[in-house]
C-alpha atoms as a PDB file:
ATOM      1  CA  UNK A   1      97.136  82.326  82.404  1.00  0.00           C
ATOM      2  CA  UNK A   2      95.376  81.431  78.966  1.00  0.00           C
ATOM      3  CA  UNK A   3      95.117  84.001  76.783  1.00  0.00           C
ATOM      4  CA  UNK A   4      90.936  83.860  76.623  1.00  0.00           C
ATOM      5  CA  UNK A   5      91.007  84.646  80.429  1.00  0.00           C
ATOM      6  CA  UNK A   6      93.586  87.394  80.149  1.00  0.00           C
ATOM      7  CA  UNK A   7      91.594  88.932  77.233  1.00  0.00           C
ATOM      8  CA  UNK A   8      88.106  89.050  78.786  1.00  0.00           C
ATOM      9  CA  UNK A   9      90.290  90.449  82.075  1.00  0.00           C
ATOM     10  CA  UNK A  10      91.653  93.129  79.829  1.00  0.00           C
ATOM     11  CA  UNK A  11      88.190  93.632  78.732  1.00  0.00           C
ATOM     12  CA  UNK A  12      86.632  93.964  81.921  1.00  0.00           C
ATOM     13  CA  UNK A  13      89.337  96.622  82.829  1.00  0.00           C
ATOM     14  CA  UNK A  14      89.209  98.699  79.983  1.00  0.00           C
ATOM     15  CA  UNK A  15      85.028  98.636  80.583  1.00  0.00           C
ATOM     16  CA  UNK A  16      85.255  99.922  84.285  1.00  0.00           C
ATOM     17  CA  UNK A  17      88.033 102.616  82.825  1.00  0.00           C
ATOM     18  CA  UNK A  18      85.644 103.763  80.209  1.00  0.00           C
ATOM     19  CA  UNK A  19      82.440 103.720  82.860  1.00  0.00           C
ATOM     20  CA  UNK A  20      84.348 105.930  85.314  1.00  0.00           C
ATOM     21  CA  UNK A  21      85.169 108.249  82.382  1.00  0.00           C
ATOM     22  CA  UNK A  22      81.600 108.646  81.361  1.00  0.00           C
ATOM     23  CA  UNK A  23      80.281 108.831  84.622  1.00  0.00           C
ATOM     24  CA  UNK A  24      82.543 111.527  85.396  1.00  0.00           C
ATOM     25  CA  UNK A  25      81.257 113.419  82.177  1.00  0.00           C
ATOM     26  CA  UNK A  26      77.717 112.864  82.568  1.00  0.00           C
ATOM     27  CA  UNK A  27      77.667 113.776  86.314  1.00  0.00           C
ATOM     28  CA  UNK A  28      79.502 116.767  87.802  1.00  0.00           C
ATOM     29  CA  UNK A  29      79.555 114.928  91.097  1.00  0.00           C
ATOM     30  CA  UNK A  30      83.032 113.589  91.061  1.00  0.00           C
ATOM     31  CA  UNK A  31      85.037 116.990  91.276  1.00  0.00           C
ATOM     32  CA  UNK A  32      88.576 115.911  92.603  1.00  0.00           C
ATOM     33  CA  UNK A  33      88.732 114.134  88.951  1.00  0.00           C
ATOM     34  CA  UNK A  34      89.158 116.755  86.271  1.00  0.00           C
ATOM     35  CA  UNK A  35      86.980 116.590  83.201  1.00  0.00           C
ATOM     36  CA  UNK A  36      90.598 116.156  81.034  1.00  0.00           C
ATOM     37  CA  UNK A  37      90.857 113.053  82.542  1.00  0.00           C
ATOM     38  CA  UNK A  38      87.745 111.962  82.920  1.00  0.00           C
ATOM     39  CA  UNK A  39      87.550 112.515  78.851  1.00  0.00           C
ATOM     40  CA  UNK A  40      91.285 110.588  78.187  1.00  0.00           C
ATOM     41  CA  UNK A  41      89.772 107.690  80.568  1.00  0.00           C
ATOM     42  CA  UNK A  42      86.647 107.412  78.119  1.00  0.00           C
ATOM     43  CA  UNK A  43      88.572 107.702  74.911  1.00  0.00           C
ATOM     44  CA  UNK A  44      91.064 105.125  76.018  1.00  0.00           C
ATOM     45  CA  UNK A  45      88.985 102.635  77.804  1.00  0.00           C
ATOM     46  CA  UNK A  46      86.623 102.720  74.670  1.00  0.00           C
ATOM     47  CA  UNK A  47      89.560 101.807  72.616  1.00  0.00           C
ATOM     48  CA  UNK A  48      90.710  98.923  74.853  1.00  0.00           C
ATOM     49  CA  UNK A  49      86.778  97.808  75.037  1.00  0.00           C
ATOM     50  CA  UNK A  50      87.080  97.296  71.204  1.00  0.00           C
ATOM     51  CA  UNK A  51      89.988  95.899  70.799  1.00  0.00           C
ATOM     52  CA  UNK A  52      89.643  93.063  73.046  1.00  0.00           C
ATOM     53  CA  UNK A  53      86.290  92.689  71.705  1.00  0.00           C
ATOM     54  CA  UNK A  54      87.832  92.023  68.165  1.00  0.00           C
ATOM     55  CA  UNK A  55      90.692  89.864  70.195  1.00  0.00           C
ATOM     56  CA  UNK A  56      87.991  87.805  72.052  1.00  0.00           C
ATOM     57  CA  UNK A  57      85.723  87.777  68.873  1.00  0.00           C
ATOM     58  CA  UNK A  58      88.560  85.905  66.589  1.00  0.00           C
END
C-alpha cells in the first residue's frame, strides 16, 4: 500500500475515533460508553487527525 493511501486511511480512522468521542460527550445518549472513554477517544483521535494532517500536508 502507498504511503498517501495509508495516511489518508489513518486519517479517516482517527476522524471517526474522535466523532464517536464527541458525540458521546455532547449527547448523553450512548450510556454503555463511559464519559472516560468517550473523553480519551476525543483526545486521541484529535491527535491522530493532526498528525496525519501534517503527514498528508508535507
Amino acid at each position: 500500500m502507498k504511503n498517501k493511501t495509508q495516511t489518508i486511511i489513518t486519517l479517516l480512522c482517527s476522524l471517526l475515533i474522535f466523532a464517536f468521542g464527541m458525540f458521546r460527550i455532547f449527547t448523553e445518549s450512548l450510556s454503555s460508553t463511559p464519559l472516560f472513554v468517550a473523553y480519551i477517544f476525543a483526545i486521541t483521535g484529535l491527535i491522530g487527525v493532526v498528525t496525519n494532517g501534517i503527514l498528508l500536508g508535507k
